[in-house]
Each structure stands twice: as structure tokens, then as C-alpha cells.
ModelCIF file with pLDDT and N, C-alpha, C, O atoms, coordinates in Angstrom:
data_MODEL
#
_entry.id   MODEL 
#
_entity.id                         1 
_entity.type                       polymer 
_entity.pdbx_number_of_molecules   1 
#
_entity_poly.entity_id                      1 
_entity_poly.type                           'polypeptide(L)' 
_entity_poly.nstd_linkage                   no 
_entity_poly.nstd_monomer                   no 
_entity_poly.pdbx_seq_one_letter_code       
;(UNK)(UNK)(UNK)(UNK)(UNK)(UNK)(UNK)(UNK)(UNK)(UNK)(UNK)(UNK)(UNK)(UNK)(UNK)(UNK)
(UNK)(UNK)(UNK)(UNK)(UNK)(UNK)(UNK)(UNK)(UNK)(UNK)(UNK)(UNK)(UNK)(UNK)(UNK)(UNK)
(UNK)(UNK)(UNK)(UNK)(UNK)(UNK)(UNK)(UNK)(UNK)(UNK)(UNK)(UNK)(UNK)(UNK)(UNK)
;
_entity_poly.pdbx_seq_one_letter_code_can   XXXXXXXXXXXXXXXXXXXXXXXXXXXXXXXXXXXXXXXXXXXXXXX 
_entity_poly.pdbx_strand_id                 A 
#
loop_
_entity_poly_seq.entity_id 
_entity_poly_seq.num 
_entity_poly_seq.mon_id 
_entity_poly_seq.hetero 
1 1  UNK n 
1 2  UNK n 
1 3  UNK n 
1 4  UNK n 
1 5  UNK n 
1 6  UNK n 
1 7  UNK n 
1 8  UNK n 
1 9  UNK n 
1 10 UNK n 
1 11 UNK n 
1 12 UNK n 
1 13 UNK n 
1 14 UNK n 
1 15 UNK n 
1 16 UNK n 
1 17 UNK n 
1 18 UNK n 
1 19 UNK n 
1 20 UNK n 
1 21 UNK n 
1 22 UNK n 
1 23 UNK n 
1 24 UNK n 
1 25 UNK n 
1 26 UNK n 
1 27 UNK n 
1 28 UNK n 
1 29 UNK n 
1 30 UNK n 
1 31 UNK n 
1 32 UNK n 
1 33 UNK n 
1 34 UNK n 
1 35 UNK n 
1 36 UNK n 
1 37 UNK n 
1 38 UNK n 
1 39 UNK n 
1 40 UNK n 
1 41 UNK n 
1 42 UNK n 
1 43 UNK n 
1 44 UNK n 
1 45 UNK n 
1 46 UNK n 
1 47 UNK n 
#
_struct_asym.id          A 
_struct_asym.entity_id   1 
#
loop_
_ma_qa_metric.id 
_ma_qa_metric.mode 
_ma_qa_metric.name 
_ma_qa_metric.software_group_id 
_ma_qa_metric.type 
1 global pLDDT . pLDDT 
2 local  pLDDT . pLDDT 
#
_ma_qa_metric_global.metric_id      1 
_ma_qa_metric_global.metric_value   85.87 
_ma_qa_metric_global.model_id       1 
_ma_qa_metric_global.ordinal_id     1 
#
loop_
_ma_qa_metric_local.label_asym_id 
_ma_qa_metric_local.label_comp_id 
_ma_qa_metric_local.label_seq_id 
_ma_qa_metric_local.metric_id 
_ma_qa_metric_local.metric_value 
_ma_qa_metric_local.model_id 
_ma_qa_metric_local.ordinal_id 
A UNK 1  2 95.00 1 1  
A UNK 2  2 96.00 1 2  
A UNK 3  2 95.00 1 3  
A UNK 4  2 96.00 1 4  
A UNK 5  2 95.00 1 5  
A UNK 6  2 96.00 1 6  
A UNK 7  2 95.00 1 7  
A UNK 8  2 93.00 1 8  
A UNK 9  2 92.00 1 9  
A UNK 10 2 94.00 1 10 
A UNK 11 2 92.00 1 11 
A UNK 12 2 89.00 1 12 
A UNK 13 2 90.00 1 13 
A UNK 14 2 92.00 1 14 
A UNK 15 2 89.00 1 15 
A UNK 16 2 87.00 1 16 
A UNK 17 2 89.00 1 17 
A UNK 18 2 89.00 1 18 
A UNK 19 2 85.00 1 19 
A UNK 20 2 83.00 1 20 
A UNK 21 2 79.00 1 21 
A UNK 22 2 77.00 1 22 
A UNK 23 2 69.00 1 23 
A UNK 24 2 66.00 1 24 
A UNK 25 2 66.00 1 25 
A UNK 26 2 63.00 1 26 
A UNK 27 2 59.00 1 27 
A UNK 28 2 64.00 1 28 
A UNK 29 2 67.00 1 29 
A UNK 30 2 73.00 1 30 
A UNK 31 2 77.00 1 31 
A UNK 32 2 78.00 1 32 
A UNK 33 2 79.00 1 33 
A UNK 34 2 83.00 1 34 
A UNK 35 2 87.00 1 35 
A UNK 36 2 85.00 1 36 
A UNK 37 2 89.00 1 37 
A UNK 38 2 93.00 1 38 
A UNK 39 2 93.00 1 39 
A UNK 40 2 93.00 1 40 
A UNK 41 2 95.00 1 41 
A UNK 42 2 96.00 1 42 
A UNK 43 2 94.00 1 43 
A UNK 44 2 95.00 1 44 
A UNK 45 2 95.00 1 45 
A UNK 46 2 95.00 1 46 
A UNK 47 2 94.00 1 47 
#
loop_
_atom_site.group_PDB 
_atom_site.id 
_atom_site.type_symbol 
_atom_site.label_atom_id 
_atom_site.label_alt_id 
_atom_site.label_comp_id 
_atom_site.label_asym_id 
_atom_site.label_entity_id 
_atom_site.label_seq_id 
_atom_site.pdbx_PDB_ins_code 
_atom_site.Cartn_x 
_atom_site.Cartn_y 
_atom_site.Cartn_z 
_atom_site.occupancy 
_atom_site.B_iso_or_equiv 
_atom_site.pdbx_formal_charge 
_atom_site.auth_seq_id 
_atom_site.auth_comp_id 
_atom_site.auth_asym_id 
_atom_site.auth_atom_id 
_atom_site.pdbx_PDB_model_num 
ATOM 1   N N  . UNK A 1 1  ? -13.073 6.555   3.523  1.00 95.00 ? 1  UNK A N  1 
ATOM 2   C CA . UNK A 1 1  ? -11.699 6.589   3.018  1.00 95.00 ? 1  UNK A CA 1 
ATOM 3   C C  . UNK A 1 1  ? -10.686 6.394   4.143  1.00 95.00 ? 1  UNK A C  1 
ATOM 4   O O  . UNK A 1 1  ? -9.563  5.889   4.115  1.00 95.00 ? 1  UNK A O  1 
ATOM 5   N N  . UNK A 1 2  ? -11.466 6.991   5.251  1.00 96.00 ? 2  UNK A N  1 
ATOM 6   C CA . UNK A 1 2  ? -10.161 6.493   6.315  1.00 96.00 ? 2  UNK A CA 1 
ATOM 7   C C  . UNK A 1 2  ? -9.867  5.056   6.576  1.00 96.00 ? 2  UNK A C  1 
ATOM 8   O O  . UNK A 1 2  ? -8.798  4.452   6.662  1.00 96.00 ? 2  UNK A O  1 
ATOM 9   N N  . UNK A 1 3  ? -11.454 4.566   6.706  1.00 95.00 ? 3  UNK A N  1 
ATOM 10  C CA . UNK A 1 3  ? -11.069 3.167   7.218  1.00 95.00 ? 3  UNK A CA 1 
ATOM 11  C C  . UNK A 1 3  ? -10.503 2.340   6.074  1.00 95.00 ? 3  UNK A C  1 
ATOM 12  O O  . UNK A 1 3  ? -9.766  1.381   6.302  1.00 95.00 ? 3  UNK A O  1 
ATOM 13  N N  . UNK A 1 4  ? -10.732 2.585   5.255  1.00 96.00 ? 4  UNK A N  1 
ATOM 14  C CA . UNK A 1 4  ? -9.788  2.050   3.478  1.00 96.00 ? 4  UNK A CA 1 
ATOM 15  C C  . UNK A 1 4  ? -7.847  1.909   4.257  1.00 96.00 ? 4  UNK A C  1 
ATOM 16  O O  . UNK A 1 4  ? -6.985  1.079   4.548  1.00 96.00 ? 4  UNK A O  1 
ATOM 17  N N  . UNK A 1 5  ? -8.113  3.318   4.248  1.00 95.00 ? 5  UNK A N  1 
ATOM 18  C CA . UNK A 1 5  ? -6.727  3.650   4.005  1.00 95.00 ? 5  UNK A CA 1 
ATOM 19  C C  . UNK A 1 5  ? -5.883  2.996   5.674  1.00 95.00 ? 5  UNK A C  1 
ATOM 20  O O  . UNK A 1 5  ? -4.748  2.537   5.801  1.00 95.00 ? 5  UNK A O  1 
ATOM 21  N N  . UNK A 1 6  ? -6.516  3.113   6.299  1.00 96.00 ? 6  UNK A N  1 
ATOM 22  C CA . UNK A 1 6  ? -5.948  2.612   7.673  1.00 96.00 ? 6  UNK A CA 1 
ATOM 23  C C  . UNK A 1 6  ? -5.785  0.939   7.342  1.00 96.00 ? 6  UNK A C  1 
ATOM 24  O O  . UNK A 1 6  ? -4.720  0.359   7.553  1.00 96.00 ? 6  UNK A O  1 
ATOM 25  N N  . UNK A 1 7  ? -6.996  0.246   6.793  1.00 95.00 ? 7  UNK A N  1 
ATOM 26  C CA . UNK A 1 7  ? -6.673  -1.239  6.819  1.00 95.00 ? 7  UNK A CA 1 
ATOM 27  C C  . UNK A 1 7  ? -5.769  -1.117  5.719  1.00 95.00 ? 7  UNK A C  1 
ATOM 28  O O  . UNK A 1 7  ? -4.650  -1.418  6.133  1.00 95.00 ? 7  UNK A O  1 
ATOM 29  N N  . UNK A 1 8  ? -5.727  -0.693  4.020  1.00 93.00 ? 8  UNK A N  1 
ATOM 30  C CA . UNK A 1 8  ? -4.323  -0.598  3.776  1.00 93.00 ? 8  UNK A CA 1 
ATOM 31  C C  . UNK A 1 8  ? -3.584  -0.463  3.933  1.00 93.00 ? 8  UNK A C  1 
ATOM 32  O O  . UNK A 1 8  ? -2.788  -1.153  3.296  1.00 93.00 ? 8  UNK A O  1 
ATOM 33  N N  . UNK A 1 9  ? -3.073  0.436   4.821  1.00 92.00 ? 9  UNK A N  1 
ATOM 34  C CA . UNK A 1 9  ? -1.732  0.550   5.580  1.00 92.00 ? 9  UNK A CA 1 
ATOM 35  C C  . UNK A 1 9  ? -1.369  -0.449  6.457  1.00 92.00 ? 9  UNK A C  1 
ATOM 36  O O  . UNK A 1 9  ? -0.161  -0.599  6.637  1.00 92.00 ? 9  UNK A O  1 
ATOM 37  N N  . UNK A 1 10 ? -2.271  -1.291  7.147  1.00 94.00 ? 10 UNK A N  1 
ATOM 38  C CA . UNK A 1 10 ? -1.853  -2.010  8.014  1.00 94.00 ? 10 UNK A CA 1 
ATOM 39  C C  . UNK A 1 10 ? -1.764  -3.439  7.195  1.00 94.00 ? 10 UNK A C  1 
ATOM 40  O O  . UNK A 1 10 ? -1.052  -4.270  7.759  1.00 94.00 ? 10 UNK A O  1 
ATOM 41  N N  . UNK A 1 11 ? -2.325  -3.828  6.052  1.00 92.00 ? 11 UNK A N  1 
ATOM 42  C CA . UNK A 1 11 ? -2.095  -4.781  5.044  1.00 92.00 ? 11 UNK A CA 1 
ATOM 43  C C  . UNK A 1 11 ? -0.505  -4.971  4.728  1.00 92.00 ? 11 UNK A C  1 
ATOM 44  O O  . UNK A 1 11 ? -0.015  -6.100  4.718  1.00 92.00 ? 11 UNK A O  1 
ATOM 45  N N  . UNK A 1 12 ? 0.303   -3.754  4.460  1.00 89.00 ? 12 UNK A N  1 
ATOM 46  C CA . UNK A 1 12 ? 1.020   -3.721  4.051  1.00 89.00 ? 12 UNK A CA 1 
ATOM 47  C C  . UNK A 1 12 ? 2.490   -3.711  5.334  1.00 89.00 ? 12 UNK A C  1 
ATOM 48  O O  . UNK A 1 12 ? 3.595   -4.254  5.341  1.00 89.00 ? 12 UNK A O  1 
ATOM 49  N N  . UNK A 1 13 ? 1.997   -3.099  5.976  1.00 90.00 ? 13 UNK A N  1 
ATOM 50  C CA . UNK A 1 13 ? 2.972   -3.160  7.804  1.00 90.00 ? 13 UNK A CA 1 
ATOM 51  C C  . UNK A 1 13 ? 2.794   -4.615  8.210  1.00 90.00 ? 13 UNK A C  1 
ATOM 52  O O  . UNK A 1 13 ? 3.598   -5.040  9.039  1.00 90.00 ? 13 UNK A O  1 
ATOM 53  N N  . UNK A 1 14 ? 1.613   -5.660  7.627  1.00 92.00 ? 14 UNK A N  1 
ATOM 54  C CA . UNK A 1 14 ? 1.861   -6.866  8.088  1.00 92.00 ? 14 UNK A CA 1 
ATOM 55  C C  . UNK A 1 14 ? 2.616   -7.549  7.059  1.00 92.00 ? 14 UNK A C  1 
ATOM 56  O O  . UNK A 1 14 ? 3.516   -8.258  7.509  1.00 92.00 ? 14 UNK A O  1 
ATOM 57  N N  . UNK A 1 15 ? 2.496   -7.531  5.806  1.00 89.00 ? 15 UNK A N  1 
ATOM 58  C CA . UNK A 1 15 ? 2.850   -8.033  4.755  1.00 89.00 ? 15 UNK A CA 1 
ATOM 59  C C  . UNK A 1 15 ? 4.506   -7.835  5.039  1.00 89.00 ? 15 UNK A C  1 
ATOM 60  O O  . UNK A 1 15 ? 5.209   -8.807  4.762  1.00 89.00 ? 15 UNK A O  1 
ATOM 61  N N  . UNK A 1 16 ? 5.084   -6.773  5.511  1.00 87.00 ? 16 UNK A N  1 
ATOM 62  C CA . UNK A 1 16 ? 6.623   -5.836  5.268  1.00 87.00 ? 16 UNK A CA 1 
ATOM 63  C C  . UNK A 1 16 ? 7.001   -6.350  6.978  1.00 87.00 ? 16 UNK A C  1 
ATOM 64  O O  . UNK A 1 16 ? 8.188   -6.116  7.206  1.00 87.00 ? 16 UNK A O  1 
ATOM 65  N N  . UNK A 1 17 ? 6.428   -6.846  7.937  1.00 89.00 ? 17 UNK A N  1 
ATOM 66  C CA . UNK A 1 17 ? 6.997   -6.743  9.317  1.00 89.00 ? 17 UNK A CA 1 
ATOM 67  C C  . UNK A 1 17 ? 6.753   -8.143  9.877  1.00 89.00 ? 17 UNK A C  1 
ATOM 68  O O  . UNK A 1 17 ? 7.635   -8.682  10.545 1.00 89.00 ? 17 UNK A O  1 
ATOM 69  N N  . UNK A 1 18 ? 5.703   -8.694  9.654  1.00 89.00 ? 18 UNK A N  1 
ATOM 70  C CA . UNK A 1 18 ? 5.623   -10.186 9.979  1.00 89.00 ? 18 UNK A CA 1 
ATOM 71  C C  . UNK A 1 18 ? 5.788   -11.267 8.917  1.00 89.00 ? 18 UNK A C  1 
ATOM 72  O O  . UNK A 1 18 ? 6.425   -12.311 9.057  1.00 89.00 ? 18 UNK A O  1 
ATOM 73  N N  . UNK A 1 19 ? 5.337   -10.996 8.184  1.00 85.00 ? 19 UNK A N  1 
ATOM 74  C CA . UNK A 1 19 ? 5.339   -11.879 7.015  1.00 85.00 ? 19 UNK A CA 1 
ATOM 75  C C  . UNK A 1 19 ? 6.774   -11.980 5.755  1.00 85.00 ? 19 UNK A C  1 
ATOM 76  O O  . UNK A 1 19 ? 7.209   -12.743 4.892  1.00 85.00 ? 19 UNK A O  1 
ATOM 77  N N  . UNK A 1 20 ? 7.091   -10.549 6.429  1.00 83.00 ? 20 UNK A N  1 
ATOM 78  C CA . UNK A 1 20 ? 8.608   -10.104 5.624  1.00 83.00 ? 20 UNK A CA 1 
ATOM 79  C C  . UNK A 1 20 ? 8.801   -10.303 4.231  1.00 83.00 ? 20 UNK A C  1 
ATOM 80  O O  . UNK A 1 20 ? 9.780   -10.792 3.667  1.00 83.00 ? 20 UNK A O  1 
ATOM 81  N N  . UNK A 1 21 ? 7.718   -9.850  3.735  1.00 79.00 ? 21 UNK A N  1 
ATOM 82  C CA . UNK A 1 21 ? 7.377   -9.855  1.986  1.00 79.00 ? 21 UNK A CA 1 
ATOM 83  C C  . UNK A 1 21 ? 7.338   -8.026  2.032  1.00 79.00 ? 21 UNK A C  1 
ATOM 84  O O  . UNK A 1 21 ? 6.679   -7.321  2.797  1.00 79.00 ? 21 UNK A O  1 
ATOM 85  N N  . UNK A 1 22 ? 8.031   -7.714  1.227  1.00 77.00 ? 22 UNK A N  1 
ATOM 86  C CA . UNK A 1 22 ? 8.896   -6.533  0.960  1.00 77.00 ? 22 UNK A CA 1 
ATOM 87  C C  . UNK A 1 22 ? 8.171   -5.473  -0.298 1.00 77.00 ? 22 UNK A C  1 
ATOM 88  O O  . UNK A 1 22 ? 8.369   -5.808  -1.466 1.00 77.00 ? 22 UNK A O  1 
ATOM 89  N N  . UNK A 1 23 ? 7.513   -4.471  -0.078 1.00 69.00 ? 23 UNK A N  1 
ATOM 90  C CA . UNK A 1 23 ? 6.517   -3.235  -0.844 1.00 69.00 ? 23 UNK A CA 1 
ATOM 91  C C  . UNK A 1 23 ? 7.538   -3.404  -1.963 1.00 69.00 ? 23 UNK A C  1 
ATOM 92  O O  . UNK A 1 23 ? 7.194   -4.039  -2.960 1.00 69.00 ? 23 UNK A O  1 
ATOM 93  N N  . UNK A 1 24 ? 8.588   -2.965  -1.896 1.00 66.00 ? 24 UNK A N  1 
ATOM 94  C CA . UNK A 1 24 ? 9.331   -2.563  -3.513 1.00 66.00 ? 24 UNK A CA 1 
ATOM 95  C C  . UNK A 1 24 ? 10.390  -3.567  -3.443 1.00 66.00 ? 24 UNK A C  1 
ATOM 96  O O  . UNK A 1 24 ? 10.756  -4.291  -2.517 1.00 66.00 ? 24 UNK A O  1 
ATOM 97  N N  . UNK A 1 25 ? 10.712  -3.460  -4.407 1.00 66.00 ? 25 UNK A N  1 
ATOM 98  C CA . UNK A 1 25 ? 12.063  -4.403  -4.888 1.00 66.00 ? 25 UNK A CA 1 
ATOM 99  C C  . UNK A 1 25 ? 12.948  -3.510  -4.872 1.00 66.00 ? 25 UNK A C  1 
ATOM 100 O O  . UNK A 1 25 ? 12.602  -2.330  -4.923 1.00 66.00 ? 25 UNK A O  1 
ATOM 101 N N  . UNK A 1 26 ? 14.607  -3.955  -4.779 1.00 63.00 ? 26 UNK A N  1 
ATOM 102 C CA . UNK A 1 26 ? 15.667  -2.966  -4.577 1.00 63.00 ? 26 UNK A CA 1 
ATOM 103 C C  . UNK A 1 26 ? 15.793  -2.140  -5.952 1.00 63.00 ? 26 UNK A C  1 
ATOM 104 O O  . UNK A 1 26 ? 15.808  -2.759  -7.016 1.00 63.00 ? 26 UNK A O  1 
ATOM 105 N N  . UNK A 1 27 ? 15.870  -0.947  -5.927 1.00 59.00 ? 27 UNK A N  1 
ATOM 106 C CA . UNK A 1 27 ? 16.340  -0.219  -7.325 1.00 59.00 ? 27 UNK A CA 1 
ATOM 107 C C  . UNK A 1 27 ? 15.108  0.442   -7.217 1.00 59.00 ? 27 UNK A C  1 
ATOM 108 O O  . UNK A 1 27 ? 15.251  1.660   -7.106 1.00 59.00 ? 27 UNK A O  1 
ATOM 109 N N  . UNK A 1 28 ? 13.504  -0.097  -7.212 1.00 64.00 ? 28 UNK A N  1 
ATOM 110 C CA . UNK A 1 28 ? 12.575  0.389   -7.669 1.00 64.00 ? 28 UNK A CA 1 
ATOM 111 C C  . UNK A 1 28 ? 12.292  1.890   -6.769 1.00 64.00 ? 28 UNK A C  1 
ATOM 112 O O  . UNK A 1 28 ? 12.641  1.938   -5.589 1.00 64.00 ? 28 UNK A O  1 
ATOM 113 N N  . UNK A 1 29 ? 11.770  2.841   -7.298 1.00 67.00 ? 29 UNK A N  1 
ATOM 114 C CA . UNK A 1 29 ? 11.525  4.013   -7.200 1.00 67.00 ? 29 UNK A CA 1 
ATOM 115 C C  . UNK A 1 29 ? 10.411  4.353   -5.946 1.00 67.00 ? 29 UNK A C  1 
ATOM 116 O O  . UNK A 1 29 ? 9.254   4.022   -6.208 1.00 67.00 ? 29 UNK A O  1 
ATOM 117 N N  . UNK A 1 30 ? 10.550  4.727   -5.149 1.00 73.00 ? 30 UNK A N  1 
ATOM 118 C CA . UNK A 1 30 ? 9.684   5.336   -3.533 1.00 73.00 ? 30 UNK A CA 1 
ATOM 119 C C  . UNK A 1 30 ? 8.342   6.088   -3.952 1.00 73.00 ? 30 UNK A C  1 
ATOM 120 O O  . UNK A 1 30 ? 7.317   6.269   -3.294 1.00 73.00 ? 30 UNK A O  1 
ATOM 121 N N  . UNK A 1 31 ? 8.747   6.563   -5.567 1.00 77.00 ? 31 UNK A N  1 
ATOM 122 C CA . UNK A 1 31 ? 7.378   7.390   -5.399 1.00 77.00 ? 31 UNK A CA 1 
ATOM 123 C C  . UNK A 1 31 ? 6.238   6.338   -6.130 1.00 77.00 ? 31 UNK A C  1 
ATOM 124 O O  . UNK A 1 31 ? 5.172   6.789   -6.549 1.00 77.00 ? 31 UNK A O  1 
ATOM 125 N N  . UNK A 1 32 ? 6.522   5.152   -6.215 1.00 78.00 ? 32 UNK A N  1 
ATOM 126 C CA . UNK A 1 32 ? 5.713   4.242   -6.564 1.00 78.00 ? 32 UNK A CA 1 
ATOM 127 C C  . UNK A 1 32 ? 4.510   3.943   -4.996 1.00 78.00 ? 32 UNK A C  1 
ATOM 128 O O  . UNK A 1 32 ? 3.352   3.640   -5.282 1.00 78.00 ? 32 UNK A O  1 
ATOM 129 N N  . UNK A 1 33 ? 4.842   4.041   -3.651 1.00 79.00 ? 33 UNK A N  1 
ATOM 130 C CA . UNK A 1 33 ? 4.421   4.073   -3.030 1.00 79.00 ? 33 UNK A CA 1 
ATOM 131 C C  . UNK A 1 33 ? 3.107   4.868   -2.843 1.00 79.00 ? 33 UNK A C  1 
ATOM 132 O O  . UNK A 1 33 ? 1.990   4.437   -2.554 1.00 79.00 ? 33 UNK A O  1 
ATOM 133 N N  . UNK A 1 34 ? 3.485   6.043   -3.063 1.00 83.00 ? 34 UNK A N  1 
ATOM 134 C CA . UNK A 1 34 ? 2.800   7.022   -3.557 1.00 83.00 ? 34 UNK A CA 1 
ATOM 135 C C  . UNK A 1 34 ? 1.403   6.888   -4.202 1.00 83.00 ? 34 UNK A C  1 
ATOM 136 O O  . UNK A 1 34 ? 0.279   7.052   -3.729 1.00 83.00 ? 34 UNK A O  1 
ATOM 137 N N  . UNK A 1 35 ? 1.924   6.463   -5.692 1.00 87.00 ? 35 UNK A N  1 
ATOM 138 C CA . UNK A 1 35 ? 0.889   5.976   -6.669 1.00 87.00 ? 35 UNK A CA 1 
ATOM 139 C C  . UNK A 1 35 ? 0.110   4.683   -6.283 1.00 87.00 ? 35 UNK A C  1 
ATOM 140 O O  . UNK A 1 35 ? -1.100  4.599   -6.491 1.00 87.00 ? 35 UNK A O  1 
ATOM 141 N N  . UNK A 1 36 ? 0.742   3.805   -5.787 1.00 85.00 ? 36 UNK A N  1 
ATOM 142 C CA . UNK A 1 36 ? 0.343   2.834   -5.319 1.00 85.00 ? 36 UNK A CA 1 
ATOM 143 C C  . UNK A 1 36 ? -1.272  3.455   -4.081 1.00 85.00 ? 36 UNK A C  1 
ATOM 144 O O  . UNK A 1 36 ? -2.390  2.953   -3.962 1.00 85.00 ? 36 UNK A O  1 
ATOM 145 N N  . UNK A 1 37 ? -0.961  4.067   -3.740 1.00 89.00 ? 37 UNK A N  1 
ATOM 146 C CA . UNK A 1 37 ? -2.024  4.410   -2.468 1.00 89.00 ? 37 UNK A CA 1 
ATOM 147 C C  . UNK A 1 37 ? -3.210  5.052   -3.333 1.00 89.00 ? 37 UNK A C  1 
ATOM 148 O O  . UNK A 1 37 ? -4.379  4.686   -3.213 1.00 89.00 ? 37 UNK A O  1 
ATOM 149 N N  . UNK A 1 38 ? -2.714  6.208   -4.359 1.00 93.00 ? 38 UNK A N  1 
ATOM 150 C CA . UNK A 1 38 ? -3.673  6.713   -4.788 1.00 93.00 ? 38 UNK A CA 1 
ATOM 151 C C  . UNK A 1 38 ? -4.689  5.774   -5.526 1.00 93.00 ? 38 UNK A C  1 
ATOM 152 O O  . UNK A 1 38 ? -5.769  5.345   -5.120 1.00 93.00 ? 38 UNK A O  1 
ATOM 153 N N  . UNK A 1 39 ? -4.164  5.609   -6.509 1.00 93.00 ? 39 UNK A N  1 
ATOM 154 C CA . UNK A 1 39 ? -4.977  4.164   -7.525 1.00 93.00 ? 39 UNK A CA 1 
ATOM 155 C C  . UNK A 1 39 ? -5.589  3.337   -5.949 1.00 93.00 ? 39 UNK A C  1 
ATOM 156 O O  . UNK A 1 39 ? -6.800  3.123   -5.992 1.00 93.00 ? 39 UNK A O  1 
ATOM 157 N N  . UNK A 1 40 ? -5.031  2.973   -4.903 1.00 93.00 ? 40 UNK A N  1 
ATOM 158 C CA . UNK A 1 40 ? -5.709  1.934   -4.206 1.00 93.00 ? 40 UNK A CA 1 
ATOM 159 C C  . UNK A 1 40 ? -7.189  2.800   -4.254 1.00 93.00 ? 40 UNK A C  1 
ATOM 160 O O  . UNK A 1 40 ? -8.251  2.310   -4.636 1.00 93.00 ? 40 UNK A O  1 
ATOM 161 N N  . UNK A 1 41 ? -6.994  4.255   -3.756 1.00 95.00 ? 41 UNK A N  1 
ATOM 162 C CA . UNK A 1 41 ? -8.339  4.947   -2.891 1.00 95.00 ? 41 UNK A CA 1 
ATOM 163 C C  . UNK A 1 41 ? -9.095  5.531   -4.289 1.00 95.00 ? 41 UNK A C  1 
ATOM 164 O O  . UNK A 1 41 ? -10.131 6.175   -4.124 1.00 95.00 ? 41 UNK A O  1 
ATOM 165 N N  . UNK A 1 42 ? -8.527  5.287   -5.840 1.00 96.00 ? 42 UNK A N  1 
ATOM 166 C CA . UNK A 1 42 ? -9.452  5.414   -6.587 1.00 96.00 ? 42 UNK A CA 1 
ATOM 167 C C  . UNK A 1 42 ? -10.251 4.350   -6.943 1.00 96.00 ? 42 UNK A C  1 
ATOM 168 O O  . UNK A 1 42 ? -11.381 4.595   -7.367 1.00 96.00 ? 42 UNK A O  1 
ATOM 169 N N  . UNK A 1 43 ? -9.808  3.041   -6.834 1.00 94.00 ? 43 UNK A N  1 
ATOM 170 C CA . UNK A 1 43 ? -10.271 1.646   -6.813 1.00 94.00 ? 43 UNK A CA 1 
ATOM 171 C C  . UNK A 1 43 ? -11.421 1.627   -5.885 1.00 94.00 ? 43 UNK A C  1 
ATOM 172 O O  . UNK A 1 43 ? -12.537 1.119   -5.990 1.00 94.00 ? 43 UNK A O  1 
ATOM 173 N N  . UNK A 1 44 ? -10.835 2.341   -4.913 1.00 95.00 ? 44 UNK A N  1 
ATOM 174 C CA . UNK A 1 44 ? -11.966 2.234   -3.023 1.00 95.00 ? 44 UNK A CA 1 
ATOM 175 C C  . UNK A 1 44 ? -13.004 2.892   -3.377 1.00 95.00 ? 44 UNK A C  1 
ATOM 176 O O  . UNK A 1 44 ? -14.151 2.633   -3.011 1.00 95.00 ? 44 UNK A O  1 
ATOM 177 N N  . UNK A 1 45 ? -12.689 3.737   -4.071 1.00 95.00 ? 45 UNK A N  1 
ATOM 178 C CA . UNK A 1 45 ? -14.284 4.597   -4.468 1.00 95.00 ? 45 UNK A CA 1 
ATOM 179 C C  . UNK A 1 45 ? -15.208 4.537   -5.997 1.00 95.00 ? 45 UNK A C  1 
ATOM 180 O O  . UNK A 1 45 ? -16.072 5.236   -6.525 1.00 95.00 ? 45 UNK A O  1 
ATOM 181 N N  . UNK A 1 46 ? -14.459 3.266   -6.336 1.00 95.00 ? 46 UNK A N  1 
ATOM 182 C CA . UNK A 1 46 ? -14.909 2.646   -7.563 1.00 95.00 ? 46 UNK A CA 1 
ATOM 183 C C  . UNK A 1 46 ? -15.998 1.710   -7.095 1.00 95.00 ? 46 UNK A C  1 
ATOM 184 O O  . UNK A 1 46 ? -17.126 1.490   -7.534 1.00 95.00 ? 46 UNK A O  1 
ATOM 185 N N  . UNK A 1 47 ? -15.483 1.343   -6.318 1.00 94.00 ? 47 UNK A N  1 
ATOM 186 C CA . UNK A 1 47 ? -15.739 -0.162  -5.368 1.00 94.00 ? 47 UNK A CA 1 
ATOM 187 C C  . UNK A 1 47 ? -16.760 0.533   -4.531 1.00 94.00 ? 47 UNK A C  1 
ATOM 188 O O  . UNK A 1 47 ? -17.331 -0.073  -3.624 1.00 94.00 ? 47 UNK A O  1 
#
């Protein structure tokens, strides 16, 4: 789960910092972030 969650995080720090494609859209809600991670690491252990 760590190494899941470390290359997700860094998926998304490249996606948001080099590539400058943006996690949420303006308006949309922070705790989507949130959910977003969990569902990833229930997927990860589906998988």
C-alpha cells in the first residue's frame, strides 16, 4: 500500500506540476481528494 500510494501521489504531482493538468476543477469540493485516494487503495487491493 505504500508503494501504491507513493506512485499515486507522485502521478498526480506530475500530472498538477509539469504537465499542468489540474486534480479538481474550480468550485469542486477538496474532500473529493480524499475519496479519490481511498477508492484508489480499495481498487489497489482489488487489483
Amino acid at each position: 500500500l505504500l508503494l501504491f500510494n507513493i506512485a499515486a501521489a507522485a502521478v498526480q504531482l506530475l500530472l498538477v506540476f509539469v504537465f499542468g493538468i489540474p486534480f479538481l476543477e474550480e468550485g469542486e469540493a477538496q474532500w473529493l481528494i480524499v475519496l479519490f485516494a481511498v477508492l484508489m487503495n480499495i481498487i489497489f487491493v482489488f487489483y
